[in-house]
C-alpha atoms as a PDB file:
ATOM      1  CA  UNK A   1      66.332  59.394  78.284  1.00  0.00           C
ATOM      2  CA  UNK A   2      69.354  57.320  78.272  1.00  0.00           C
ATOM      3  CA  UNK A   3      72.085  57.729  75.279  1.00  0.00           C
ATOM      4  CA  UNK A   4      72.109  54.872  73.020  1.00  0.00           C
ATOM      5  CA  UNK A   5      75.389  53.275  73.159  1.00  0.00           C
ATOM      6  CA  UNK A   6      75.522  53.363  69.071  1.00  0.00           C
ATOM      7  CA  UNK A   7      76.276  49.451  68.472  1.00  0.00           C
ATOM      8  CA  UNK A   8      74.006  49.261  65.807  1.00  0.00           C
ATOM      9  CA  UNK A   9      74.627  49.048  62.466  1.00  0.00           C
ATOM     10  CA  UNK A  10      71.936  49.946  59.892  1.00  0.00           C
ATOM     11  CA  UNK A  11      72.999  47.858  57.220  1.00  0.00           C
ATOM     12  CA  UNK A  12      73.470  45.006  59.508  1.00  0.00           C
ATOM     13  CA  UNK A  13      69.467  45.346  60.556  1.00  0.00           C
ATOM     14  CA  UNK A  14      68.604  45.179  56.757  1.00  0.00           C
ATOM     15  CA  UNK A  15      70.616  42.130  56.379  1.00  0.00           C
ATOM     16  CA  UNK A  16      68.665  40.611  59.158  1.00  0.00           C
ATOM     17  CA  UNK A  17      65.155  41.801  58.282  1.00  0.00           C
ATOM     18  CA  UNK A  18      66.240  39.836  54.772  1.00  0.00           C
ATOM     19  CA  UNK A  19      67.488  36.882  56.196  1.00  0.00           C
ATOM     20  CA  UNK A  20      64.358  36.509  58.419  1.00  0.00           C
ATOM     21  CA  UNK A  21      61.747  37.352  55.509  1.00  0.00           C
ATOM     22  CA  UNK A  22      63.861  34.504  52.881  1.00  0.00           C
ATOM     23  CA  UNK A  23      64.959  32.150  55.790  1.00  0.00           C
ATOM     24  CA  UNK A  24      68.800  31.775  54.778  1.00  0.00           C
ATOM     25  CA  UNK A  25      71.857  33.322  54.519  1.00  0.00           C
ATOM     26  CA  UNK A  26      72.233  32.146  51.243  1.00  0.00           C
ATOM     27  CA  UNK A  27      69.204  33.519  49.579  1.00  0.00           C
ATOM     28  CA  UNK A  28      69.548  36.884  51.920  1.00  0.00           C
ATOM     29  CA  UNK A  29      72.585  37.056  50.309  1.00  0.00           C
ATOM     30  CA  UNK A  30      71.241  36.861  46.451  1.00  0.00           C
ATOM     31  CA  UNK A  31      68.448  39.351  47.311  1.00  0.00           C
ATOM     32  CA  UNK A  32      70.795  42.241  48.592  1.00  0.00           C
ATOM     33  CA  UNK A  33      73.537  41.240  46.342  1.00  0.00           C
ATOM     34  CA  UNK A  34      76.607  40.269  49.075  1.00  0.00           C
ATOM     35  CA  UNK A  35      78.199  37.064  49.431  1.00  0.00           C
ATOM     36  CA  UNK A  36      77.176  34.472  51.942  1.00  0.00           C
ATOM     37  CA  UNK A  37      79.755  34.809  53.794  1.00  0.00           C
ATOM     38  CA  UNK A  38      79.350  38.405  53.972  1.00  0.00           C
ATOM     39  CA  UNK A  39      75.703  37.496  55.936  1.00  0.00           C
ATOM     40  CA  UNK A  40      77.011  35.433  57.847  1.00  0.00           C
ATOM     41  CA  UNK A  41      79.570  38.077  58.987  1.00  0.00           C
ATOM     42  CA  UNK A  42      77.085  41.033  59.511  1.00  0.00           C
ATOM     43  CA  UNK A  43      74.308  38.663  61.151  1.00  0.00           C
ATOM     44  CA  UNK A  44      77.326  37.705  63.642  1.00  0.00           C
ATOM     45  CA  UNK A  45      78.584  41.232  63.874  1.00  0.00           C
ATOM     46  CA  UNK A  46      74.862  42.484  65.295  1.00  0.00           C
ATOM     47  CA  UNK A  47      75.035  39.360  67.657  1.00  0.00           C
ATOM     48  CA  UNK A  48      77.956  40.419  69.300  1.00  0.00           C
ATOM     49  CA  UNK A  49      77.128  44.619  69.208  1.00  0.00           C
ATOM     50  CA  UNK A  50      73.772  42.999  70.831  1.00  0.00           C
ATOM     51  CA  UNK A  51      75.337  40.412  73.456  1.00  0.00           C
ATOM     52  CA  UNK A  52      72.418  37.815  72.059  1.00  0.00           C
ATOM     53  CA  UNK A  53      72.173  34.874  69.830  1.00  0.00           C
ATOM     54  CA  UNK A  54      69.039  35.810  66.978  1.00  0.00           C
ATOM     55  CA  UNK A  55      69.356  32.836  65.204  1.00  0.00           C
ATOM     56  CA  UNK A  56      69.478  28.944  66.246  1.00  0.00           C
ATOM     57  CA  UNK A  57      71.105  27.326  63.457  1.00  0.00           C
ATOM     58  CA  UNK A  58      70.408  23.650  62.860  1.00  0.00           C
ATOM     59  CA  UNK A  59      72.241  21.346  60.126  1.00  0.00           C
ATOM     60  CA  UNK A  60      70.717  22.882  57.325  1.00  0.00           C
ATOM     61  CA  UNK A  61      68.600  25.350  58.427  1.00  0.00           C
ATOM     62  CA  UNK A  62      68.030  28.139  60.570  1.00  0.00           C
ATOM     63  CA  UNK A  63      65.320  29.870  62.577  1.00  0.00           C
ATOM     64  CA  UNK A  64      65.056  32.899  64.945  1.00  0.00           C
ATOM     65  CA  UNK A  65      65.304  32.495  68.082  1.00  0.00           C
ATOM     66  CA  UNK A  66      62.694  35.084  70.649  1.00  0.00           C
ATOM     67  CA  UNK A  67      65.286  37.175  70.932  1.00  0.00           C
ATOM     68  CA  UNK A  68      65.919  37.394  67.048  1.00  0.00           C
ATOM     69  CA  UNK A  69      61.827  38.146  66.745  1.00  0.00           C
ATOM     70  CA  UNK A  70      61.726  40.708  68.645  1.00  0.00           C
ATOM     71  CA  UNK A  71      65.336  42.334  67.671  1.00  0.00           C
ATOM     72  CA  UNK A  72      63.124  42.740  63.373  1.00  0.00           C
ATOM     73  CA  UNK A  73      60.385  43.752  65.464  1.00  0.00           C
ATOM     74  CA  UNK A  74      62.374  46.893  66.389  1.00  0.00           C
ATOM     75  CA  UNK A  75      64.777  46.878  63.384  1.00  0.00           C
ATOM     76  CA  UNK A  76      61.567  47.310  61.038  1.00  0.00           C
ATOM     77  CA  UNK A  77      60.369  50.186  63.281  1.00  0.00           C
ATOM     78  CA  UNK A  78      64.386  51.554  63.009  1.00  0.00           C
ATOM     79  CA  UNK A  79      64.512  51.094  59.402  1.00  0.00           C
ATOM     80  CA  UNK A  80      61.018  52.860  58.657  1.00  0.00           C
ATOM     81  CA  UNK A  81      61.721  55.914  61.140  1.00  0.00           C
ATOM     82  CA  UNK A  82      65.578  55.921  58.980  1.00  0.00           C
ATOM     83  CA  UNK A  83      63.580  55.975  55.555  1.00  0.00           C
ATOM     84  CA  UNK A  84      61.275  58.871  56.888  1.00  0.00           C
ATOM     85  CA  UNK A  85      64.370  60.677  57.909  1.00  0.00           C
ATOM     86  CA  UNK A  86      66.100  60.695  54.741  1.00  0.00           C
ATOM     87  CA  UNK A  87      62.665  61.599  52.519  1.00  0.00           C
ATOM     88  CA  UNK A  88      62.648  64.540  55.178  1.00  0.00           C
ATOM     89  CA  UNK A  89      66.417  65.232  54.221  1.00  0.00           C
ATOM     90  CA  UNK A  90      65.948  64.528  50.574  1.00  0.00           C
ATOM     91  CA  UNK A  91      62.831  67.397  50.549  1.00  0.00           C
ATOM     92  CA  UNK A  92      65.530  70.211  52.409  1.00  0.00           C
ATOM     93  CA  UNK A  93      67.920  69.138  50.031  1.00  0.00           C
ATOM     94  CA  UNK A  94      65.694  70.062  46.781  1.00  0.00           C
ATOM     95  CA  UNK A  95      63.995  73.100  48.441  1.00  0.00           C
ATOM     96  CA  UNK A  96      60.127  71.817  48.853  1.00  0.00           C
ATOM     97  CA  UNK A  97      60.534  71.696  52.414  1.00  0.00           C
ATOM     98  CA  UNK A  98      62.323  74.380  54.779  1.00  0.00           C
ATOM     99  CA  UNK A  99      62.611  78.315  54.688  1.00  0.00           C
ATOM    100  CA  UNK A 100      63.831  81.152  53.545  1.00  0.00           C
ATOM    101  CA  UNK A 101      63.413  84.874  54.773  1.00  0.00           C
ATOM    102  CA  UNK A 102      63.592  87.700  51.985  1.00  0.00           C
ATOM    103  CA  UNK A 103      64.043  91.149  52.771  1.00  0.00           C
ATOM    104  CA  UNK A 104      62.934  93.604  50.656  1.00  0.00           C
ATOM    105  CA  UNK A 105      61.545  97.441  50.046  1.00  0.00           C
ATOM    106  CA  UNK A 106      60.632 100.099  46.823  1.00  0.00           C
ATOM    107  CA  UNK A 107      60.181  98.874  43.335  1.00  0.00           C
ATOM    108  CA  UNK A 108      61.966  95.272  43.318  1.00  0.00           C
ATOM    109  CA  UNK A 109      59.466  94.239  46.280  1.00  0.00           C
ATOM    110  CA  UNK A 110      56.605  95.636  44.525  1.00  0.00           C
ATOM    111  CA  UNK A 111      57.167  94.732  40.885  1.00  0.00           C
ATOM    112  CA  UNK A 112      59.548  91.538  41.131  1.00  0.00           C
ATOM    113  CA  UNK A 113      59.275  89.809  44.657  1.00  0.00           C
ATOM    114  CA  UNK A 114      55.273  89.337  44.014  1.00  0.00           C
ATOM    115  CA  UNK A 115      55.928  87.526  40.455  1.00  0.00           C
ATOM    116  CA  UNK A 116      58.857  85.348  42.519  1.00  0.00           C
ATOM    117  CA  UNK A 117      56.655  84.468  45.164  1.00  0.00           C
ATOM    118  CA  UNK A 118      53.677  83.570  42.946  1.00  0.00           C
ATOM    119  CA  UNK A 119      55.886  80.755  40.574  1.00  0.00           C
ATOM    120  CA  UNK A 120      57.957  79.604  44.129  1.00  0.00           C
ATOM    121  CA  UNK A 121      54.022  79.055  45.752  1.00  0.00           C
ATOM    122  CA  UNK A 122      53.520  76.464  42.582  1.00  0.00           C
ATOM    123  CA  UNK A 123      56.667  75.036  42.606  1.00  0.00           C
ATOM    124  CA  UNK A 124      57.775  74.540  46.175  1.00  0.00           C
ATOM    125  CA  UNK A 125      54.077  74.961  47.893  1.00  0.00           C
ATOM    126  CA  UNK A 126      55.340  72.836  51.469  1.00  0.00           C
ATOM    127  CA  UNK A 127      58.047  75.219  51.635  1.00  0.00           C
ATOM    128  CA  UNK A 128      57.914  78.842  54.158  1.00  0.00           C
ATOM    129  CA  UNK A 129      59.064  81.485  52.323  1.00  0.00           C
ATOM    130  CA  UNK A 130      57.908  85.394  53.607  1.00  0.00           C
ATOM    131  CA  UNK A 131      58.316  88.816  52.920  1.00  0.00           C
ATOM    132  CA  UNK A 132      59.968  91.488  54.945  1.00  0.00           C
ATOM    133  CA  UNK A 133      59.738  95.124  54.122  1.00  0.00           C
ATOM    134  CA  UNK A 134      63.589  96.708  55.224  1.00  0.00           C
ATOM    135  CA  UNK A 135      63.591  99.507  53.876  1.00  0.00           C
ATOM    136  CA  UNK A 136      67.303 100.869  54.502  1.00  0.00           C
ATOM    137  CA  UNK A 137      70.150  99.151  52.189  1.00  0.00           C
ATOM    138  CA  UNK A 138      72.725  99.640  54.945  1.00  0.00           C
ATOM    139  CA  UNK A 139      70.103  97.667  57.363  1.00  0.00           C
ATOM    140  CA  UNK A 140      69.261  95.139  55.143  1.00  0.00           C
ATOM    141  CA  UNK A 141      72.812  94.354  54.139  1.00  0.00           C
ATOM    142  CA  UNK A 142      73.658  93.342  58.101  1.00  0.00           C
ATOM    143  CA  UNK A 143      70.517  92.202  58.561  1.00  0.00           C
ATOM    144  CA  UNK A 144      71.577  89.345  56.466  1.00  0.00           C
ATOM    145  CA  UNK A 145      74.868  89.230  58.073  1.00  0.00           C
ATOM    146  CA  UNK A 146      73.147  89.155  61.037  1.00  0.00           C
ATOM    147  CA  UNK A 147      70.834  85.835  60.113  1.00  0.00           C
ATOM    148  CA  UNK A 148      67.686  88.418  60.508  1.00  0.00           C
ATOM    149  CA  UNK A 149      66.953  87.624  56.859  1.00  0.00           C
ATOM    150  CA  UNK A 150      68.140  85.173  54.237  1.00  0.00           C
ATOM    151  CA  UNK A 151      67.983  87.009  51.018  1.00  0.00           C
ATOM    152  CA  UNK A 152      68.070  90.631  50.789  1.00  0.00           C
ATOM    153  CA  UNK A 153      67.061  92.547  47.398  1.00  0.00           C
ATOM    154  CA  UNK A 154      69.789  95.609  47.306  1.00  0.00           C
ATOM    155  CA  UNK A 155      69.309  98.299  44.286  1.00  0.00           C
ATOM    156  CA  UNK A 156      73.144 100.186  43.231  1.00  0.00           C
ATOM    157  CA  UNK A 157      73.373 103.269  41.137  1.00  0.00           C
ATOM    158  CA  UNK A 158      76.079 103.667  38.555  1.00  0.00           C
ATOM    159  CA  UNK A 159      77.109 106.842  40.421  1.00  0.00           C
ATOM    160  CA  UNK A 160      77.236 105.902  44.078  1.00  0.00           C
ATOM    161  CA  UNK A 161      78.686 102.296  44.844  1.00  0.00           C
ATOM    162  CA  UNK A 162      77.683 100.813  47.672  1.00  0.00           C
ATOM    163  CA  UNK A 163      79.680  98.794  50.228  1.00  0.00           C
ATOM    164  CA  UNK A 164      80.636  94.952  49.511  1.00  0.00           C
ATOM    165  CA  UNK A 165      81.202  93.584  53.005  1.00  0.00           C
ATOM    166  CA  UNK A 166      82.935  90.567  53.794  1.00  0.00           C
ATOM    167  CA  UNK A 167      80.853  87.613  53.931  1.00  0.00           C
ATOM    168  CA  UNK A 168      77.990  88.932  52.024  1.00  0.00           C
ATOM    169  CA  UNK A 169      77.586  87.761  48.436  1.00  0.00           C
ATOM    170  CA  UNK A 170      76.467  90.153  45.979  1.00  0.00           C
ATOM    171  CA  UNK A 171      75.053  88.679  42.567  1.00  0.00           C
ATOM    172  CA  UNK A 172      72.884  91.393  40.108  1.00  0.00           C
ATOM    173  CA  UNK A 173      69.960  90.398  38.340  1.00  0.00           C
ATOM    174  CA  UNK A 174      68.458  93.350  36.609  1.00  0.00           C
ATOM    175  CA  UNK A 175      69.873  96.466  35.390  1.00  0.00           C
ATOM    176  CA  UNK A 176      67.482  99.447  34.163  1.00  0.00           C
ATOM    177  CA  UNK A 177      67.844 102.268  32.796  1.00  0.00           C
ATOM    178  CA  UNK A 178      66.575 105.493  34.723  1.00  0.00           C
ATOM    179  CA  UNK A 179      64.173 107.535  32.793  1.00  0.00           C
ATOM    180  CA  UNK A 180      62.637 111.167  32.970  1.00  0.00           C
ATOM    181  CA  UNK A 181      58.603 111.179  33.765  1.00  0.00           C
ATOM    182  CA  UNK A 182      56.890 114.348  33.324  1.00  0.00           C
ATOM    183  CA  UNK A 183      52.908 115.300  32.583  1.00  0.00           C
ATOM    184  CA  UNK A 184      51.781 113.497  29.402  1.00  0.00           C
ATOM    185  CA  UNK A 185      51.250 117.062  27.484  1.00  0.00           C
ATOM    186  CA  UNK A 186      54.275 118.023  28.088  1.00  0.00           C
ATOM    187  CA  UNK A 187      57.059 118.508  25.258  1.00  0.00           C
ATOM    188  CA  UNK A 188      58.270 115.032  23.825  1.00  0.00           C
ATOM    189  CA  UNK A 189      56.675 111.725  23.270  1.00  0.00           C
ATOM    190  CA  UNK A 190      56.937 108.752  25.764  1.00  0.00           C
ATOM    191  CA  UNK A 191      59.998 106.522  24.820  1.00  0.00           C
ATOM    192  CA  UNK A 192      61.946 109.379  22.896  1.00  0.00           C
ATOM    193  CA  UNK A 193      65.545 109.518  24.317  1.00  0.00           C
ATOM    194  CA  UNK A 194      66.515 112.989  24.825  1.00  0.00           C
ATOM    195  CA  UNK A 195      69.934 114.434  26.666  1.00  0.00           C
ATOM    196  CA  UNK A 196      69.379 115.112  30.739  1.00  0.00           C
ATOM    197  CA  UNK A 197      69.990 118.947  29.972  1.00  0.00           C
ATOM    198  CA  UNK A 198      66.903 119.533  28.174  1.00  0.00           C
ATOM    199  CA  UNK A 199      65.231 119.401  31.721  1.00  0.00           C
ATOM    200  CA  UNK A 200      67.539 121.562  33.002  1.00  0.00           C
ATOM    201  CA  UNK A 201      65.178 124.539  33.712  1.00  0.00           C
ATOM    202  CA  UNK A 202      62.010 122.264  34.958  1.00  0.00           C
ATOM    203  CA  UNK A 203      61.207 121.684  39.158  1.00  0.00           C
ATOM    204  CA  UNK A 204      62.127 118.040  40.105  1.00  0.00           C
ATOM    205  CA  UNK A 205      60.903 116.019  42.401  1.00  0.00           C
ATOM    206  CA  UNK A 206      63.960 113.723  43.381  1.00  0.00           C
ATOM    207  CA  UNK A 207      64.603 110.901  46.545  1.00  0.00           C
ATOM    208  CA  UNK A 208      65.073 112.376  49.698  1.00  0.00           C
ATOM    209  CA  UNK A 209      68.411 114.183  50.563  1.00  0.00           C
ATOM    210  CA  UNK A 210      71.536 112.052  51.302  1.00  0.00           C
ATOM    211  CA  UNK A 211      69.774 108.415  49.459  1.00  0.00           C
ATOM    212  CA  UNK A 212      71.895 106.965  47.177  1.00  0.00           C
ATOM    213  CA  UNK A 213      69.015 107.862  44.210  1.00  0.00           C
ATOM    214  CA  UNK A 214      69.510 111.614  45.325  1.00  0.00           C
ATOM    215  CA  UNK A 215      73.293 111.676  45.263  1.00  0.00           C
ATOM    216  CA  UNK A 216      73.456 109.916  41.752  1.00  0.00           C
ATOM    217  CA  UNK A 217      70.804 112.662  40.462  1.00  0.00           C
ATOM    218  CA  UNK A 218      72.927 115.218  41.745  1.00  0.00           C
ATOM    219  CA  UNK A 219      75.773 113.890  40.017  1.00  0.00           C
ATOM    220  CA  UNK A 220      74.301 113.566  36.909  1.00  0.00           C
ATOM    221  CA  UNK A 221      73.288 116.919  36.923  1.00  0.00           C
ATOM    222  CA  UNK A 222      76.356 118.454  37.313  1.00  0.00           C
ATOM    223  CA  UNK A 223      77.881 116.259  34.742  1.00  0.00           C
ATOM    224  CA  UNK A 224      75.211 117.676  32.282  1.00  0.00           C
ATOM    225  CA  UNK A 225      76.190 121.501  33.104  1.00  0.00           C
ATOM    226  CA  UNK A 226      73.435 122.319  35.620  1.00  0.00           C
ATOM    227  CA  UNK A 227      72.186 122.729  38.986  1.00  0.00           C
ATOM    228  CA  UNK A 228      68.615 120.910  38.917  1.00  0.00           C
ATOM    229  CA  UNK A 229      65.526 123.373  41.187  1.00  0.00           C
ATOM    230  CA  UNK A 230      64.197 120.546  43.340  1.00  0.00           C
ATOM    231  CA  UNK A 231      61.119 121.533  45.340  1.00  0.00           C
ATOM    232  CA  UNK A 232      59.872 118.145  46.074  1.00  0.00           C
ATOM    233  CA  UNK A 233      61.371 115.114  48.073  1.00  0.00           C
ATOM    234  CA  UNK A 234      60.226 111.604  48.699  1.00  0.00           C
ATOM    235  CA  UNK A 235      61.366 107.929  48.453  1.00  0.00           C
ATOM    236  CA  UNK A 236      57.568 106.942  48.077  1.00  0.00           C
ATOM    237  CA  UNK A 237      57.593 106.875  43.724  1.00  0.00           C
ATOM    238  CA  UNK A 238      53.945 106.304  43.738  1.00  0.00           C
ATOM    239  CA  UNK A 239      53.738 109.521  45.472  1.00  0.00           C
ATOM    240  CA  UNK A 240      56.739 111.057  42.877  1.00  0.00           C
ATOM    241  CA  UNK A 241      54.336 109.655  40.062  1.00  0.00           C
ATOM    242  CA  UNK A 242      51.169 111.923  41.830  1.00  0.00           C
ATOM    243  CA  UNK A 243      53.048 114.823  42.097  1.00  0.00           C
ATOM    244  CA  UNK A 244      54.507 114.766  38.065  1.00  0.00           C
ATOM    245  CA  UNK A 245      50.861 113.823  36.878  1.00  0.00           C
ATOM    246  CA  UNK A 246      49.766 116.829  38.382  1.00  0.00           C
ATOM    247  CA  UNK A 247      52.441 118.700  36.501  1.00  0.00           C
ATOM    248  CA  UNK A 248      54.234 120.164  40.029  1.00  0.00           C
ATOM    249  CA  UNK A 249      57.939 118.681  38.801  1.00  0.00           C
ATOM    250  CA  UNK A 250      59.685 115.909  36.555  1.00  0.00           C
ATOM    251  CA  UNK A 251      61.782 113.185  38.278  1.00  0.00           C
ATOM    252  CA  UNK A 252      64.458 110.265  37.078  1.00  0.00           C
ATOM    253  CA  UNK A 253      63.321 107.279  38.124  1.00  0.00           C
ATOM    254  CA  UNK A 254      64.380 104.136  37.698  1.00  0.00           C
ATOM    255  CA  UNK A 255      62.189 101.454  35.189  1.00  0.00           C
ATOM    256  CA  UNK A 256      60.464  99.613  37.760  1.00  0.00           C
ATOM    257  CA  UNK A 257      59.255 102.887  39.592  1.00  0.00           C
ATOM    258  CA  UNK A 258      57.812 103.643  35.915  1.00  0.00           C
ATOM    259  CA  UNK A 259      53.811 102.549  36.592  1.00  0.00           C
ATOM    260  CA  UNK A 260      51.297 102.805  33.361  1.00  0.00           C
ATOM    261  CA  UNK A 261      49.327 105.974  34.210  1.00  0.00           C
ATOM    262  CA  UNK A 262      48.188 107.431  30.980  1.00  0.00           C
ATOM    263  CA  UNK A 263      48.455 110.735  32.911  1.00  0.00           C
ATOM    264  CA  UNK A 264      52.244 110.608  33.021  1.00  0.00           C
ATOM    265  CA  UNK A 265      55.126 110.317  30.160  1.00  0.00           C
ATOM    266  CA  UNK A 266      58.450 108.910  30.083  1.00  0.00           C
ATOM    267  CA  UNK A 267      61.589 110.187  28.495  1.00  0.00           C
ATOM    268  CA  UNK A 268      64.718 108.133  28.031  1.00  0.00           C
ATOM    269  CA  UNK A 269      67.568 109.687  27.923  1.00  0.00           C
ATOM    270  CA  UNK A 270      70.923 109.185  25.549  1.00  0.00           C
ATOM    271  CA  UNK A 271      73.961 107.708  27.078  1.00  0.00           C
ATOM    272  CA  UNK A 272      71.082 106.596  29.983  1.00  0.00           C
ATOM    273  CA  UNK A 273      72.255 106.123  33.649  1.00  0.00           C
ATOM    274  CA  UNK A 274      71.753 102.910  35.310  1.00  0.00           C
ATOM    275  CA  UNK A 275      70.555 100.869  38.435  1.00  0.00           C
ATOM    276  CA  UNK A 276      71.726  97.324  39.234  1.00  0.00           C
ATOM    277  CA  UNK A 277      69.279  95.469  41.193  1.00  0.00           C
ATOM    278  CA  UNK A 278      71.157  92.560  43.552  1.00  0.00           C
ATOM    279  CA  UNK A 279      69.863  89.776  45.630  1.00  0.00           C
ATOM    280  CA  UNK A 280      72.805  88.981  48.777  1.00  0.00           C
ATOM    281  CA  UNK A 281      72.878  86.596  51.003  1.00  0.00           C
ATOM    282  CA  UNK A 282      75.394  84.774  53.095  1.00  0.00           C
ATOM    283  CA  UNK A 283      78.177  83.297  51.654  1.00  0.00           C
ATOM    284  CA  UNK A 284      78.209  80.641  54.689  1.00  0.00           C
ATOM    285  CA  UNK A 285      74.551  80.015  53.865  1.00  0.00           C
ATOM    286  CA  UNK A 286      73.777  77.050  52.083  1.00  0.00           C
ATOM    287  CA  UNK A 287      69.544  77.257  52.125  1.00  0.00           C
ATOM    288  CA  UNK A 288      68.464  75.541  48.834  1.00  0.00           C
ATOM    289  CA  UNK A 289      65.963  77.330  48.464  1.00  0.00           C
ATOM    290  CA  UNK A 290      68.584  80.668  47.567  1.00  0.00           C
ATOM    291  CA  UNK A 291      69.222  78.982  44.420  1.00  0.00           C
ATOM    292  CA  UNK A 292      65.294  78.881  43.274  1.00  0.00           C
ATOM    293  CA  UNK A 293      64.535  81.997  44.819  1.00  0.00           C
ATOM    294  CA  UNK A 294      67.210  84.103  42.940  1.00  0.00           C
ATOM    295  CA  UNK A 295      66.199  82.150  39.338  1.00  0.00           C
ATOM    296  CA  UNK A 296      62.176  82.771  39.937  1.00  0.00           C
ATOM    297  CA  UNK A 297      63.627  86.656  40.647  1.00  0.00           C
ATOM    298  CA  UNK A 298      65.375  86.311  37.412  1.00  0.00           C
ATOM    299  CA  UNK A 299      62.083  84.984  35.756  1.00  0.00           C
ATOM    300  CA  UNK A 300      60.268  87.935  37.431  1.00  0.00           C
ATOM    301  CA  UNK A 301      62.355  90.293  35.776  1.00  0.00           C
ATOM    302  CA  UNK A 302      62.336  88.430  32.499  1.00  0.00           C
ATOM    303  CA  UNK A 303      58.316  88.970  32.915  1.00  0.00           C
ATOM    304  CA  UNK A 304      59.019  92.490  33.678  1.00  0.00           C
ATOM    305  CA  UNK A 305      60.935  93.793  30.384  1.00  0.00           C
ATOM    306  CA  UNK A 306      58.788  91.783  27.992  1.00  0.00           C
ATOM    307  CA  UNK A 307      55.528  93.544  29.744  1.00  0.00           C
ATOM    308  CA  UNK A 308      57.803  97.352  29.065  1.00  0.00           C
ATOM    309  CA  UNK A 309      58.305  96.407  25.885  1.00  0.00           C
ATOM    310  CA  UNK A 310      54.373  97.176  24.793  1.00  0.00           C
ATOM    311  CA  UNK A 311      52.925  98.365  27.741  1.00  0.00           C
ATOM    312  CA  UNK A 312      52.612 102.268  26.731  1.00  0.00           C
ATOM    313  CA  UNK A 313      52.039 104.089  24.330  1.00  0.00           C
ATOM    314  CA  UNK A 314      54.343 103.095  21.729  1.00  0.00           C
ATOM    315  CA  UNK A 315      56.438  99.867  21.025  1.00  0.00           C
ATOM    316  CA  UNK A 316      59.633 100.329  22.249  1.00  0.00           C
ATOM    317  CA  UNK A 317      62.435  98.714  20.429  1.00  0.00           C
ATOM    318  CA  UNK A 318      64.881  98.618  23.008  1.00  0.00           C
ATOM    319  CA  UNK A 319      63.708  97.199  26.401  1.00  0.00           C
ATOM    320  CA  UNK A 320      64.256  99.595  29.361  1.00  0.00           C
ATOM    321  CA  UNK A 321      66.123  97.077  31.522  1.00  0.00           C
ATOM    322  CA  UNK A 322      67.998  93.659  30.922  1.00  0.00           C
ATOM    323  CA  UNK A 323      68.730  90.657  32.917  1.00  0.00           C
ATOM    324  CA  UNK A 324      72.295  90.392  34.354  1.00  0.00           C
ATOM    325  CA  UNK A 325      73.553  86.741  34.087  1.00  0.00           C
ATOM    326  CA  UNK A 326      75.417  84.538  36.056  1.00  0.00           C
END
């Protein structure tokens, strides 16, 4: 295929499409809203870009020549293909069409990515948007870097920061409050806060050794004045969840990771430790479809506390996470 030598102008091929369909310059030039003379300069203009006379002009009137036929022939097929173009453009600028990769793993992924996905499918139903289950923070962060994924889901404990690299973009969403589960008969009532040390002699079940859940329990429990027995490791909290039912430990866990078995209670604790859930992404990326992604997130985890609020055993009058605004 040959390159085009670019001597057309598309405004100049409306002008002529007009000038053909109302049969003067004059009236051309009241339809489109130029002067006259401003046809006349446009319709000359193509001429010369085209090295060929489209018009024979007579006295008082004008008609096109073969040449002129053929040239709307191909300007109508230009302008259409032009106007498909920018509809195309228009539906990548608004999000309906295009993509977007999210990576994700743990409770965000299973209690907020689903709800996201579900109002984005409505809303935006030409669009691509999938699911990736990374299940490292340190991996997920550079696989965004990387381009691997467009939007990663990254959870932060109040005890153990985690890294801000340069040209990742960090905004948080949801912060919850990390709660004590234990075997429904045990001591307490689900909801009542209660200070960390009054667990102090129980087995936990905790994340595995070195994850950033881990460390921040450890932390915590020195800060409280003891050094917790932990017989039981996993990252898996539907497996933590089995293993306090069947009254072999307690664990912290964050609200997401809380679940509604009737088998299990949950104790909040005073002065309660936090986790900041964050969505990143590029700071070079400008996907439209970030934008709507993050806010149907947001409306996840709206979704999310109102369901805490009366979803066990007793109303609770303070909701066990909150949204984190712009």
């Amino acid at each position: 295929m040959r390159w085009v030598k670019g001597n057309l102008n598309i405004i100049n091929l409306r002008t002529l499409q007009m000038v053909i369909n109302t049969g003067s310059h004059t009236a051309a030039a009241k339809k489109l809203g130029y002067t006259t003379s401003a046809v006349s300069q446009q319709i000359a203009a193509l001429e010369k870009a085209l090295g060929v006379d489209l018009f024979e002009r007579g006295p008082r009137s004008l008609w096109p020549t073969p040449a002129g036929l053929a040239m709307s022939a191909h300007a109508d097929a230009i302008l259409r293909q032009v106007a498909r173009a920018e509809d195309e453009m228009d539906a990548f600028a608004s999000g309906s069409q295009g993509s977007l990769r999210i990576g994700a793993s743990g409770t965000a992924a299973a209690q907020l990515v689903p709800r996201a996905l579900s109002r984005l499918a409505m809303r935006y139903s030409t669009a691509d948007i999938s699911l990736e289950d990374i299940s490292l923070q340190k991996g997920l962060a550079n696989s965004v870097l990387e381009g691997l994924t467009d939007l990663g889901i990254i959870y932060e404990y109040a005890r153990v920061p985690i890294p801000r690299p340069e040209g990742l973009i960090l905004q948080p969403i949801l912060d919850e409050e990390l709660v004590v589960l234990s075997a429904a008969h045990a001591a307490g009532k689900t909801g009542d806060k209660v200070p960390l040390a009054d667990f102090a002699h129980e087995n936990w079940i905790t994340n595995e050794a070195g994850s950033a859940g881990a460390e921040n329990f450890i932390q915590m429990c020195q800060e409280a004045g003891f050094e917790p027995n932990i017989g039981f490791h996993s990252n898996d909290f539907d497996v933590i969840r089995g293993l306090v039912k069947e009254t072999i430990g307690v664990a912290l866990v964050p609200a997401l990771a809380l679940g509604i078995d009737r088998g299990i209670a949950f104790h909040r604790l005073l002065d309660p430790p936090r986790r900041t859930i964050h969505v990143a992404h590029r700071a070079s990326d400008v996907n439209p479809l970030l934008a709507v992604t993050i806010a149907a997130l947001r409306e996840a985890a709206e979704d999310f506390i109102d369901w805490t609020t009366d979803a066990f055993e007793v109303h609770l009058d303070s909701p066990v996470a909150s949204i984190v605004s712009n």
